[in-house]
Structures are given as C-alpha cells and as structure tokens.
PDB file of N, CA and C in Angstrom:
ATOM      1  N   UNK A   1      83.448  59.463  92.280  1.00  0.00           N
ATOM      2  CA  UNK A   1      84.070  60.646  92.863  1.00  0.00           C
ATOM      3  C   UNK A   1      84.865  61.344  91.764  1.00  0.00           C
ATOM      4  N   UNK A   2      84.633  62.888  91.474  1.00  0.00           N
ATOM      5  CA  UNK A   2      85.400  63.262  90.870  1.00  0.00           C
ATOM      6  C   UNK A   2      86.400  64.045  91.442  1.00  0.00           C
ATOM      7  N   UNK A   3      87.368  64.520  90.586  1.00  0.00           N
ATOM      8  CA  UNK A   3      88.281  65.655  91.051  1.00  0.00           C
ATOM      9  C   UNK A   3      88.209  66.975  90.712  1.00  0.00           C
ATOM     10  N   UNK A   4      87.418  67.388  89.593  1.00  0.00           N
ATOM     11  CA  UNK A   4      87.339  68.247  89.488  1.00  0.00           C
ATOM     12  C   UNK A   4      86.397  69.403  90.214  1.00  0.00           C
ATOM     13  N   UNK A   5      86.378  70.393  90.833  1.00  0.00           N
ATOM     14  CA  UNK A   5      85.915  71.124  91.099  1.00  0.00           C
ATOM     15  C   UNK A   5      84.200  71.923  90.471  1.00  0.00           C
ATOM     16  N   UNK A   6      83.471  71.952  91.251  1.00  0.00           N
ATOM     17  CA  UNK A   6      81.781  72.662  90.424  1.00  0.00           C
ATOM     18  C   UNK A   6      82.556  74.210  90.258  1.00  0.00           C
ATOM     19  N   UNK A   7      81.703  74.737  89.256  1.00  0.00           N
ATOM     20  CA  UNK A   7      82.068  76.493  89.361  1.00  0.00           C
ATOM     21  C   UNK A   7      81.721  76.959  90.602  1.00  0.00           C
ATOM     22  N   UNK A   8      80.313  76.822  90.884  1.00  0.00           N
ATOM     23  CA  UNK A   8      79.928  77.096  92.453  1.00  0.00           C
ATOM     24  C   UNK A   8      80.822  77.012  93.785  1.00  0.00           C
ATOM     25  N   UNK A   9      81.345  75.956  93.599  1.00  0.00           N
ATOM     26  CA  UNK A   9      82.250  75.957  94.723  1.00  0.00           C
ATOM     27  C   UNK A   9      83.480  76.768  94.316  1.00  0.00           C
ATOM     28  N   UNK A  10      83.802  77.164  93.091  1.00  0.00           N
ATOM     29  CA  UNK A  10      85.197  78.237  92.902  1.00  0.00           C
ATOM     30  C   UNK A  10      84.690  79.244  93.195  1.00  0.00           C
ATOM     31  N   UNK A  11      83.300  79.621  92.954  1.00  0.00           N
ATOM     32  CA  UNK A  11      83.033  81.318  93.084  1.00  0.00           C
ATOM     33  C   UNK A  11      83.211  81.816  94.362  1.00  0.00           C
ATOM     34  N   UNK A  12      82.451  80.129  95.199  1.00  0.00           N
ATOM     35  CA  UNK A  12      82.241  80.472  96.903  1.00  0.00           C
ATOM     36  C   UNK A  12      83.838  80.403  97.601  1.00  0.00           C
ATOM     37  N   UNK A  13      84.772  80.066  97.080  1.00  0.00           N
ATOM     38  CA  UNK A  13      86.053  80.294  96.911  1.00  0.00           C
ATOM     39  C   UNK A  13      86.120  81.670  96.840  1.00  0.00           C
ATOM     40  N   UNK A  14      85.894  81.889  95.867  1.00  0.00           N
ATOM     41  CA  UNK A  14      86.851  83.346  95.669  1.00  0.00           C
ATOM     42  C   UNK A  14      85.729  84.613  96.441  1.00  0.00           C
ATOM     43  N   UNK A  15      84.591  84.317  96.531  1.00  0.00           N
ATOM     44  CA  UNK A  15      83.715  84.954  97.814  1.00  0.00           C
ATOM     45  C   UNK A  15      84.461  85.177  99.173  1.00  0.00           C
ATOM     46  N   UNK A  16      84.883  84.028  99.247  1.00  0.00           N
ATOM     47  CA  UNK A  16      85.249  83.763 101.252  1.00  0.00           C
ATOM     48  C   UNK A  16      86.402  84.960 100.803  1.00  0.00           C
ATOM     49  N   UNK A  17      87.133  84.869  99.660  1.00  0.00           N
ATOM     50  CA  UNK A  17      88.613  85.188  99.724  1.00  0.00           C
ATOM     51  C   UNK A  17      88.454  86.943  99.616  1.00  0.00           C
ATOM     52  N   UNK A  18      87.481  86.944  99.160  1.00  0.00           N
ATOM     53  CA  UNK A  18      86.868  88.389  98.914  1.00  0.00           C
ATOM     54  C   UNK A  18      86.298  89.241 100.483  1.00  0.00           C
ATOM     55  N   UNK A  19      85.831  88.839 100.944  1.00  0.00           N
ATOM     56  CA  UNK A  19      85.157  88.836 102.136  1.00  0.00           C
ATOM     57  C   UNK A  19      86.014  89.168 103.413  1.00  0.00           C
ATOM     58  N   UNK A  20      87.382  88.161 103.185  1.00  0.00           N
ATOM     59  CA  UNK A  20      88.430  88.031 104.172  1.00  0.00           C
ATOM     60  C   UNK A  20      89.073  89.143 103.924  1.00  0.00           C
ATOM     61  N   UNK A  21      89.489  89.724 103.143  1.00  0.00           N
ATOM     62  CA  UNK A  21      90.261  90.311 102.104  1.00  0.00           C
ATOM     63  C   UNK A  21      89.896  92.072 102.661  1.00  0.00           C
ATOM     64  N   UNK A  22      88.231  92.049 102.423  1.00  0.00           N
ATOM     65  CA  UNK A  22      87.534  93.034 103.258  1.00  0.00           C
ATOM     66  C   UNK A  22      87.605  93.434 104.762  1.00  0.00           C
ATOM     67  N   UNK A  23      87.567  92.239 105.275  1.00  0.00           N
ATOM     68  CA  UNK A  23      87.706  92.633 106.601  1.00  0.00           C
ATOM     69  C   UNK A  23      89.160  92.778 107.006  1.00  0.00           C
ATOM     70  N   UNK A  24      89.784  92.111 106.330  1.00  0.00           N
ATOM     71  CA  UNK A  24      90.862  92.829 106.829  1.00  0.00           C
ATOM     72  C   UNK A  24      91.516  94.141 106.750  1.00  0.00           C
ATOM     73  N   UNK A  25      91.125  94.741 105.633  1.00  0.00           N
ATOM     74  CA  UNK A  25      91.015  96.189 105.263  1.00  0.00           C
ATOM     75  C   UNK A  25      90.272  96.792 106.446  1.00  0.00           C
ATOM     76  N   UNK A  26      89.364  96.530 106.611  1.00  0.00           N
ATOM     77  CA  UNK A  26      88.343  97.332 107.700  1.00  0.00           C
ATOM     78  C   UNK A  26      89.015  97.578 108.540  1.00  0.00           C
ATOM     79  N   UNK A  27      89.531  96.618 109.480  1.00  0.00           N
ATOM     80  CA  UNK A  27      90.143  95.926 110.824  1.00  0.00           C
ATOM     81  C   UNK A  27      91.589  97.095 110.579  1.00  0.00           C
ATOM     82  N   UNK A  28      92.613  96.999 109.656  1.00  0.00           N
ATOM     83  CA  UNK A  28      93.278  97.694 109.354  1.00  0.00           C
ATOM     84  C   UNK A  28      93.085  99.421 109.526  1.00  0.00           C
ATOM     85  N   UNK A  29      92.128  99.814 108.966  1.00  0.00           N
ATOM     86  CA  UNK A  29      91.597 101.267 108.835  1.00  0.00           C
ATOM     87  C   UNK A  29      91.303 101.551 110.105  1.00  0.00           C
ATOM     88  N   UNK A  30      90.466 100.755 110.959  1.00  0.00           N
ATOM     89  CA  UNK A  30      89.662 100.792 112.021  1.00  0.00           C
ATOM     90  C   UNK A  30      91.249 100.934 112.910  1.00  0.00           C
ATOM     91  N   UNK A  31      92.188 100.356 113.135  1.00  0.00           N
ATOM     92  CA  UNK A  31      93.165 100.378 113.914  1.00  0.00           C
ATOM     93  C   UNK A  31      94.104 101.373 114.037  1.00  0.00           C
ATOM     94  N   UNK A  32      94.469 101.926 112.633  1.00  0.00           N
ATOM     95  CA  UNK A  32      94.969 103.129 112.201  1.00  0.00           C
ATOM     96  C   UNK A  32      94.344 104.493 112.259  1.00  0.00           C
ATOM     97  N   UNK A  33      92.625 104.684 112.468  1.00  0.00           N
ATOM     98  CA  UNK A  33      91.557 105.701 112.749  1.00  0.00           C
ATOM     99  C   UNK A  33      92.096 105.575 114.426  1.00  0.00           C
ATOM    100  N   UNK A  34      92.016 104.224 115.185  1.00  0.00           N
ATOM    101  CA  UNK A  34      91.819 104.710 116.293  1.00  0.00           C
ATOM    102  C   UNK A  34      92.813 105.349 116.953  1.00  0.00           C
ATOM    103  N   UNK A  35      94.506 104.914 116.432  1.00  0.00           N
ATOM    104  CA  UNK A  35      95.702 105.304 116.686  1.00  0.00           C
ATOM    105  C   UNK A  35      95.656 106.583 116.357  1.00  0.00           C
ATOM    106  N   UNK A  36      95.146 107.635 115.283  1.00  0.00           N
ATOM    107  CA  UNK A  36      95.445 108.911 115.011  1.00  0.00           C
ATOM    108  C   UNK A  36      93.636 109.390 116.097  1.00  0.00           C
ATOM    109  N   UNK A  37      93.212 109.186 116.338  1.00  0.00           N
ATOM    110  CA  UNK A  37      92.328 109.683 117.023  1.00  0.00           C
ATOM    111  C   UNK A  37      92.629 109.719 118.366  1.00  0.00           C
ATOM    112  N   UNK A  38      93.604 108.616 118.834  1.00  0.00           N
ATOM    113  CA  UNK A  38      93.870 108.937 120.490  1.00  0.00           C
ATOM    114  C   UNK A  38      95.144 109.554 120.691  1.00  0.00           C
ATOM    115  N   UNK A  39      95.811 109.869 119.302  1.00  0.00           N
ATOM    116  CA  UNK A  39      97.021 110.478 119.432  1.00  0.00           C
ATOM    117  C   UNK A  39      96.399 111.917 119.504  1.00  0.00           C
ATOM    118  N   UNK A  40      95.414 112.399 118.462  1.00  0.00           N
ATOM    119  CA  UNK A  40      95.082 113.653 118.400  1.00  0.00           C
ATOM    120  C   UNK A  40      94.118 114.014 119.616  1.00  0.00           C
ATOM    121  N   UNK A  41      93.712 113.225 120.628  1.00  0.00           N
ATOM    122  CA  UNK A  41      92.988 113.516 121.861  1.00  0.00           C
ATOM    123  C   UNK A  41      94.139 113.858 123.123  1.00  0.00           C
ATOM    124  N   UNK A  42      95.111 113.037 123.087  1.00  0.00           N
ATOM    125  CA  UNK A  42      96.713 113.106 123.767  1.00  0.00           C
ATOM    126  C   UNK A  42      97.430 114.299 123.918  1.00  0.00           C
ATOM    127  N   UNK A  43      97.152 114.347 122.245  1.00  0.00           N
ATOM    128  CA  UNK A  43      97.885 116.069 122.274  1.00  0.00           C
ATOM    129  C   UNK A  43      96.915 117.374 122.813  1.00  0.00           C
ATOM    130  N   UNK A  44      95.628 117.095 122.538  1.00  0.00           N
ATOM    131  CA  UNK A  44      95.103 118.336 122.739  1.00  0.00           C
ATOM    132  C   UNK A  44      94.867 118.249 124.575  1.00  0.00           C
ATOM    133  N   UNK A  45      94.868 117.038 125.226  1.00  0.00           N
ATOM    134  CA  UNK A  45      94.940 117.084 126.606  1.00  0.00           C
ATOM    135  C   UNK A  45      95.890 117.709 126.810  1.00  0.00           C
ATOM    136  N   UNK A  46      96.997 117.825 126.224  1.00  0.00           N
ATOM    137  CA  UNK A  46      98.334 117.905 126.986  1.00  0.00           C
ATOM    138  C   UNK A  46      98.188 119.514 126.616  1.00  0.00           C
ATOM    139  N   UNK A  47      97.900 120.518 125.422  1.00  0.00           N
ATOM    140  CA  UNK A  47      97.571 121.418 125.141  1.00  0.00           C
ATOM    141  C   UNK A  47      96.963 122.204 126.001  1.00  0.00           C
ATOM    142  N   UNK A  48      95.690 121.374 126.408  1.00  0.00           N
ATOM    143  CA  UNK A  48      94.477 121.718 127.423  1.00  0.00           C
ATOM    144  C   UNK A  48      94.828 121.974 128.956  1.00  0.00           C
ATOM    145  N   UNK A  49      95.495 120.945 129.604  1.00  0.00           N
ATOM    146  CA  UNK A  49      96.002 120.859 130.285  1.00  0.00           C
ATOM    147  C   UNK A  49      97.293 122.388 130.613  1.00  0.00           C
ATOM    148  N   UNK A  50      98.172 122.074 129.617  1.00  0.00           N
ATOM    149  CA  UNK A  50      99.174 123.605 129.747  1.00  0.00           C
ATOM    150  C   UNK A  50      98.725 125.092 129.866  1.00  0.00           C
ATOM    151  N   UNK A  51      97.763 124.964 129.135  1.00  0.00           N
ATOM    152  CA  UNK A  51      96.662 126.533 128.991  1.00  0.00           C
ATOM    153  C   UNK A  51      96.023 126.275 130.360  1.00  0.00           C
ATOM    154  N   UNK A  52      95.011 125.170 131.678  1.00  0.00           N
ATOM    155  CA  UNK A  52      94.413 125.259 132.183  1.00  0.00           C
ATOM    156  C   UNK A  52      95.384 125.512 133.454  1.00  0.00           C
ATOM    157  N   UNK A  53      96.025 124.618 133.315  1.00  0.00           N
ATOM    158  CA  UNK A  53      96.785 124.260 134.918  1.00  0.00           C
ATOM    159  C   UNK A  53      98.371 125.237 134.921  1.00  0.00           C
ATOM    160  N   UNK A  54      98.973 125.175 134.014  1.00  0.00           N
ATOM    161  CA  UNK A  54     100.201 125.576 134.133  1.00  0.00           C
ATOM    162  C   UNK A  54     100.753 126.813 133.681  1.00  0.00           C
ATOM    163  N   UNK A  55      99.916 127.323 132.885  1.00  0.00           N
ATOM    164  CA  UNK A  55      99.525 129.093 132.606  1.00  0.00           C
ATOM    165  C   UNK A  55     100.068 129.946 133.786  1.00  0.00           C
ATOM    166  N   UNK A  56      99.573 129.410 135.218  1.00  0.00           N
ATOM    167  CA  UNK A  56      99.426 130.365 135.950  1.00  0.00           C
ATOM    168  C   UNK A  56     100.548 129.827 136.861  1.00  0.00           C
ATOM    169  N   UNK A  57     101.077 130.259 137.760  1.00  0.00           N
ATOM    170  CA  UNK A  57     101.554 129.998 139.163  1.00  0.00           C
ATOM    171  C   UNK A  57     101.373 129.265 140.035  1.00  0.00           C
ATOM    172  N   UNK A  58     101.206 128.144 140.902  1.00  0.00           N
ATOM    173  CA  UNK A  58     100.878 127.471 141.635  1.00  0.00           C
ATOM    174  C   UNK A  58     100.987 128.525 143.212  1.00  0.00           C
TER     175      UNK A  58
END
C-alpha cells in the first residue's frame, strides 16, 4: 500500500472541483436571472394593471 497519490486521481480531483465550482456559478446566475425577471414581470403587472383598471373611475 502506498501513500502517495497517482496523477490521475489528482487531476480527477481537481475535475470534480472544477465541475462543482461550475455549477455552482450556474445555480447562482440561474437564481439571480430568475429574481430580476420576476421582479421586472411584478413591476410591469403593477404598471399594467394601473393603466388597465385604475385609469378610469369605477
């Protein structure tokens, strides 16, 4: 048994770490796209809404 480590298994190391590294970026972007996309759907309802319904008089 040795202790030392194959290169192969450091690369597949620093692969996983690469990989993880990625998705978490994604996951990140993806969370922050969806927050400014339902904020900017929010506002224009509420926009939409004031021009459709409240323009006029009941």
């Amino acid at each position: 048994m040795t202790w030392t480590t194959k290169i192969t298994d450091r690369v597949a190391e620093g692969l996983r770490f690469a990989v993880r590294g990625a998705l978490l970026i994604n996951a990140i972007i993806a969370a922050v796209a969806s927050i400014y996309f339902t904020t900017k759907f929010v506002f224009f309802l509420i926009r939409y809404l004031d021009r459709i319904l409240f323009s006029q008089p009941w």
